[in-house]
Protein backbone atom coordinates (compact mmCIF):
# COMPACT_ATOMS: atom_id res chain seq x y z
CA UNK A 1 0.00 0.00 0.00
CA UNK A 2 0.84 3.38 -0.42
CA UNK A 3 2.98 4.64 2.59
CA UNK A 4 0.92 5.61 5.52
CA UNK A 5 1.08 9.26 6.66
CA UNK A 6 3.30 9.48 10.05
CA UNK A 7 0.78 9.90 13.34
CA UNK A 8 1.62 13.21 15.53
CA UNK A 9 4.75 13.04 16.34
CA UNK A 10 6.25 11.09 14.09
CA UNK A 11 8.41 13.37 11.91
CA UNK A 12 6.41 15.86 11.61
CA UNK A 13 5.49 19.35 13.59
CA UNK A 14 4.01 18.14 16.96
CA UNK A 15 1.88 20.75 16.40
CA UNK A 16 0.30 19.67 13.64
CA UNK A 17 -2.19 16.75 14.17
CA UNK A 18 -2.83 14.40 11.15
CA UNK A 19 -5.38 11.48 10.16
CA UNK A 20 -4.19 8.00 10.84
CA UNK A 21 -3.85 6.36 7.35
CA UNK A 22 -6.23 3.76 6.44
CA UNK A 23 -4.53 0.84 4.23
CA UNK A 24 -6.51 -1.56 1.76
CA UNK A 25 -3.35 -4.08 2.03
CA UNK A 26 -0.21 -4.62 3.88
CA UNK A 27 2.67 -5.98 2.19
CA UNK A 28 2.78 -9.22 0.81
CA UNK A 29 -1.21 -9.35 0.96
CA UNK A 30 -2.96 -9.39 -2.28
CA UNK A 31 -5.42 -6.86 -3.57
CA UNK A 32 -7.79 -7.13 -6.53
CA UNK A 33 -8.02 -4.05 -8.42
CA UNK A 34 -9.88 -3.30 -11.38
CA UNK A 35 -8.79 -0.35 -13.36
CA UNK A 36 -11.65 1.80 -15.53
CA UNK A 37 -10.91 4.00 -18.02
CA UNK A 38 -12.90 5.68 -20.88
CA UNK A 39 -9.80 6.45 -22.85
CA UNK A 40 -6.16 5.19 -23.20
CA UNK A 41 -4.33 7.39 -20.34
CA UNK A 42 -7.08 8.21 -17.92
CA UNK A 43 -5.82 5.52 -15.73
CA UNK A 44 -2.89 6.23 -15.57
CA UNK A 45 -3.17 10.27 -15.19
CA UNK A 46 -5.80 9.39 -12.26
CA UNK A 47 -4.50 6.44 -10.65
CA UNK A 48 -1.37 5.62 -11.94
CA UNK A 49 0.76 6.41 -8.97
CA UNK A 50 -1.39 4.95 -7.00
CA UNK A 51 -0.89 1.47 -8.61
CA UNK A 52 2.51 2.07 -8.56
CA UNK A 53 2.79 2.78 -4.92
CA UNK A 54 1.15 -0.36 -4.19
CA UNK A 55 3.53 -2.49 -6.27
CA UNK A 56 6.65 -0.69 -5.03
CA UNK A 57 5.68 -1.14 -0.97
CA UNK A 58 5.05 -5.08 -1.83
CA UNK A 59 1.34 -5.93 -2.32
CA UNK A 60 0.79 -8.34 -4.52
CA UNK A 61 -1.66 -6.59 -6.73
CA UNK A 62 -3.74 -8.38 -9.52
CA UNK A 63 -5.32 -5.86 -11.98
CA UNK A 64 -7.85 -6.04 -14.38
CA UNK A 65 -7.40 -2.70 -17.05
CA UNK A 66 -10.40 -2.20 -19.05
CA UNK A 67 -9.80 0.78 -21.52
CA UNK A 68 -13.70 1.41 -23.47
CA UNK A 69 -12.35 3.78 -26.21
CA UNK A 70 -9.22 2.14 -27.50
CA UNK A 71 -8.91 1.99 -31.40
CA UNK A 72 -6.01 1.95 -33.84
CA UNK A 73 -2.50 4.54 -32.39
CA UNK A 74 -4.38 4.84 -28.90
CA UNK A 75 -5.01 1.10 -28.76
CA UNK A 76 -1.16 0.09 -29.07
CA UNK A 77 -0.44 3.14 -26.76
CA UNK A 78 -2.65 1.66 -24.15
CA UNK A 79 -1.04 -1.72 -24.58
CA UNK A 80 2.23 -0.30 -24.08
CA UNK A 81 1.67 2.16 -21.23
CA UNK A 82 -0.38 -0.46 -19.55
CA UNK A 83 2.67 -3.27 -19.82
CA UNK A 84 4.76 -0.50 -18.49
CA UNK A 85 3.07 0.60 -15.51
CA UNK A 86 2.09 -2.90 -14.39
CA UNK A 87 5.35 -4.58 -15.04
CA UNK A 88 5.58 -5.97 -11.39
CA UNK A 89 2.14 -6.33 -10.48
CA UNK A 90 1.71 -10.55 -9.86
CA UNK A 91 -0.69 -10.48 -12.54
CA UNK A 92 -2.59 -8.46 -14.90
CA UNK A 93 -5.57 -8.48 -17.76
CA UNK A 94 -5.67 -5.74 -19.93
CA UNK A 95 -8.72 -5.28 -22.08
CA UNK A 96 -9.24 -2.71 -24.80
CA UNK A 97 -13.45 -2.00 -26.00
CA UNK A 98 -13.48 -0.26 -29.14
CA UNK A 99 -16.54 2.67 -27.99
CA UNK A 100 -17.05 5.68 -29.87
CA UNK A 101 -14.81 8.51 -28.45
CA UNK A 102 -17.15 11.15 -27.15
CA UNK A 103 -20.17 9.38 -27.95
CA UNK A 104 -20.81 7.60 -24.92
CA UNK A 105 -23.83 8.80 -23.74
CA UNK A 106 -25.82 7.39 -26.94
CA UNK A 107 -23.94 4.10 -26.66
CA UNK A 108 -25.14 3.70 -23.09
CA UNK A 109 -27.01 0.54 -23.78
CA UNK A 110 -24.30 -1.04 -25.32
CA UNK A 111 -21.84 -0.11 -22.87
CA UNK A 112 -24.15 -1.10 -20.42
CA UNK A 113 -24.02 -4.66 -21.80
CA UNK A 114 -20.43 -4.61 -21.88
CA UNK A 115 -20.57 -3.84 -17.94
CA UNK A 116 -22.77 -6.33 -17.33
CA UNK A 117 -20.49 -8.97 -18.66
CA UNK A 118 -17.40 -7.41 -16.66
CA UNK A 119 -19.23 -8.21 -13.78
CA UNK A 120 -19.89 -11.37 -14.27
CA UNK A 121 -16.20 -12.38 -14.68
CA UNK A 122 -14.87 -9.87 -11.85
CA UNK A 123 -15.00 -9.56 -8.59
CA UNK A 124 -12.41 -7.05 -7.06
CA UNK A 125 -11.23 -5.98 -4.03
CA UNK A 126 -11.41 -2.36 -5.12
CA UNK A 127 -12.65 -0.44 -8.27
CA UNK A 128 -10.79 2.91 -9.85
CA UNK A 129 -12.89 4.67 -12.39
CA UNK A 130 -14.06 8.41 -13.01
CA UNK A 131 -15.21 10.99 -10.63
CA UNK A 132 -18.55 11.41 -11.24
CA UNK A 133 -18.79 14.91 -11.84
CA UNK A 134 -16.65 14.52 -14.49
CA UNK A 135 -17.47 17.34 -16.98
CA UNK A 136 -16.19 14.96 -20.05
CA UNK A 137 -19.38 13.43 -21.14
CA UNK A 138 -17.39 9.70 -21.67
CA UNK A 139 -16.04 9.72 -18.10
CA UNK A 140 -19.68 10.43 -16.29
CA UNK A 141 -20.80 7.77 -18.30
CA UNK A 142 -17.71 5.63 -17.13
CA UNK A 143 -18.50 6.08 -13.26
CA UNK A 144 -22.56 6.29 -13.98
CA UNK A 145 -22.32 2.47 -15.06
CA UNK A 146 -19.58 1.62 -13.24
CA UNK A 147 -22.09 2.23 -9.66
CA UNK A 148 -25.18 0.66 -11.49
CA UNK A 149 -23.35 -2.57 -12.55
CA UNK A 150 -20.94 -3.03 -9.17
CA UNK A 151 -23.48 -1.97 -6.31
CA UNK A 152 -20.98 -3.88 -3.29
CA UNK A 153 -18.09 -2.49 -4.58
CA UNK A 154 -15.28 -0.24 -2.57
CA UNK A 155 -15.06 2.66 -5.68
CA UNK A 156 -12.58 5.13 -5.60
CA UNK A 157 -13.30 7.85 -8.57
CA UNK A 158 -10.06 9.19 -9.44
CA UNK A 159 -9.74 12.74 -11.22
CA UNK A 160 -8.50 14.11 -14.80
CA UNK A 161 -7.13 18.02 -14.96
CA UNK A 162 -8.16 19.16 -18.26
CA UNK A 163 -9.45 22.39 -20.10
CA UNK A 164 -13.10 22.12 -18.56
CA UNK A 165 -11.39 23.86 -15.11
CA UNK A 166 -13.87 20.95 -13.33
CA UNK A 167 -11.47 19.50 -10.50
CA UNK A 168 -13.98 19.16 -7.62
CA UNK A 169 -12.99 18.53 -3.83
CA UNK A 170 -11.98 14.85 -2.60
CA UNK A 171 -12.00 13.43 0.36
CA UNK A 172 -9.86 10.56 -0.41
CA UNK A 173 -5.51 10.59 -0.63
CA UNK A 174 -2.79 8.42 -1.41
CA UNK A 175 0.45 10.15 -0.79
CA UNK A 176 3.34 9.77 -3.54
CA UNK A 177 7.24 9.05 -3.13
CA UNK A 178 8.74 11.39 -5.17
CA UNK A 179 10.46 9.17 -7.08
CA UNK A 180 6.91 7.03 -7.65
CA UNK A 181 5.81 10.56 -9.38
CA UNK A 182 8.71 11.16 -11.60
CA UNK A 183 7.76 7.44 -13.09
CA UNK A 184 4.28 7.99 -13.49
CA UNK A 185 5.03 11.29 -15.26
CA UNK A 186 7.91 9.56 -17.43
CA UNK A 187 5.54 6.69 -18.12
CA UNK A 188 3.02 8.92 -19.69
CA UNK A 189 4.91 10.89 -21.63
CA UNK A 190 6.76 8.01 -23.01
CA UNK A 191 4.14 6.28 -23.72
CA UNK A 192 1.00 8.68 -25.24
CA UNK A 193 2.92 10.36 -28.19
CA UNK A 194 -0.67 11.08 -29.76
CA UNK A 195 -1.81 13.73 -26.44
CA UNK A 196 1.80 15.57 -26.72
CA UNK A 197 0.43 18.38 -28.90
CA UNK A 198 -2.23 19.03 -26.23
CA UNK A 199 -1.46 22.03 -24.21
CA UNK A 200 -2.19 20.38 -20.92
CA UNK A 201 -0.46 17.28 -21.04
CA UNK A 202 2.82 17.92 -19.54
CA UNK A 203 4.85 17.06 -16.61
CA UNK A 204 4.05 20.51 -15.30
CA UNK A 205 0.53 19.63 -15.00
CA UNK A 206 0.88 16.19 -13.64
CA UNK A 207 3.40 17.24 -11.15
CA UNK A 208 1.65 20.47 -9.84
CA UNK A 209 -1.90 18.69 -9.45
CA UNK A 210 -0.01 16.19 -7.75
CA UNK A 211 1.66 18.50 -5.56
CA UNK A 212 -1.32 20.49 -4.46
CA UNK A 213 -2.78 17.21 -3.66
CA UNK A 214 -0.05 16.67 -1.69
CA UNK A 215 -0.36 19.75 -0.31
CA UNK A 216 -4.00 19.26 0.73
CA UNK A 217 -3.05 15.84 2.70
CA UNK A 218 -0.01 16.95 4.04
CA UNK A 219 2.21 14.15 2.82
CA UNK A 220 5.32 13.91 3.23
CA UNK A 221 6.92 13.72 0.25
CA UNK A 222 4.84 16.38 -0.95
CA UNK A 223 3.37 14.51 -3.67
CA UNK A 224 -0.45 12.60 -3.59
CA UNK A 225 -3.24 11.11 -5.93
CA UNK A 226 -6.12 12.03 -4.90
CA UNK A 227 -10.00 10.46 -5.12
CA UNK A 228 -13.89 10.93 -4.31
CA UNK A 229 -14.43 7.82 -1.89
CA UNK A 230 -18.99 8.40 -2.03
CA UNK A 231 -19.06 5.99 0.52
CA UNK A 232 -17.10 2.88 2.50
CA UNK A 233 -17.43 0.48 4.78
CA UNK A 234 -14.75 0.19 8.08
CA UNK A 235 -14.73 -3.07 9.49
């Protein structure tokens, strides 16, 4: 998991009080994830250091990576990037759907097909899709089927900075290692040559999201992903 924010007193400013870090697995335990994405890179610009956190502190995480819109360039990028990121994860499934980009409200009973067929050959631990305010029509979509298909589910909706200025407030943070960051961010821009020419896909957007995030949760490498957690359950 990723690395637990120090208690009071721990590192930090004993004046400062901070909330004890809930994990989803220890090291060496295994954790079922299954990945959502609308397009080739959400994932990974949402969650991605996430996942890799996990991996790097020692879970054994099994992932199931469902892109919906993946044809042709951004198919083979998703491959890759996907490979990359998940390299030493103990196992992984990555599936590609071939949706219409942009056009996933008027596919909705089709897609909603294709979710009710992921569920019937998935059961995971925990679920990372789209934040459901989402202003990109494909990603509410995402997360709107995503909830009616898996109702049991632990769903963390992970966020996208884009144009739209719709970044909402979480309530949900993974702090980042550094170094965990600076892979994410190499991974993507390695990986997505076909989003390059977009003005806000960069490493300066990636890492300052990241680092207000980080900012917000007080972590203490400065860095954090960070997620709308509608509801859990604390056993």
């Amino acid at each position: 998991m990723a690395r637990a924010v120090p208690a009071r007193g721990e590192g930090q400013d004993p004046g400062i009080g901070l909330m004890r870090a809930l994990g989803l697995a220890r090291p060496g335990e295994s954790l079922t994830v299954l990945c959502l994405g609308a397009h080739a890179d959400d994932i990974e610009i949402g969650a991605g250091g996430t996942l890799l956190s996990w991996i790097a502190a020692g879970v054994r995480l099994h992932v199931h990576w469902c892109v919906l819109s993946a044809a042709g360039p951004r198919a083979e990028e998703a491959e890759a990037s996907a490979a990359a990121f998940l390299a030493d994860a103990a196992s992984s499934v990555v599936e590609l759907a071939a949706f219409r980009d942009s056009f996933f409200p008027y596919q909705g009973s089709e897609i909603k097909a294709w979710f009710s067929e992921l569920k019937a050959r998935s059961s995971p631990d925990v679920i990372l899709t789209h934040r459901r305010t989402d202003a990109h029509q494909d990603h509410q979509e995402t997360c709107r089927l995503t909830w009616n298909a898996f109702r049991d589910h632990l769903i963390l909706e992970y966020e996208i900075p884009k144009w739209d200025g719709d970044l909402g407030q979480p309530n949900l943070y993974v702090p980042l290692d550094s170094a965990i960051l600076e892979r994410k961010i190499e991974l993507l821009q390695a990986h997505f040559g076909t989003q390059r020419s977009k003005d806000w896909f960069d490493a300066e957007t990636f890492r300052g999201l990241a680092r207000l995030r980080g900012m917000e949760c007080r972590a203490p490498e400065r860095y954090a992903e960070a997620f709308v957690l509608p509801k859990g359950l604390i056993g």
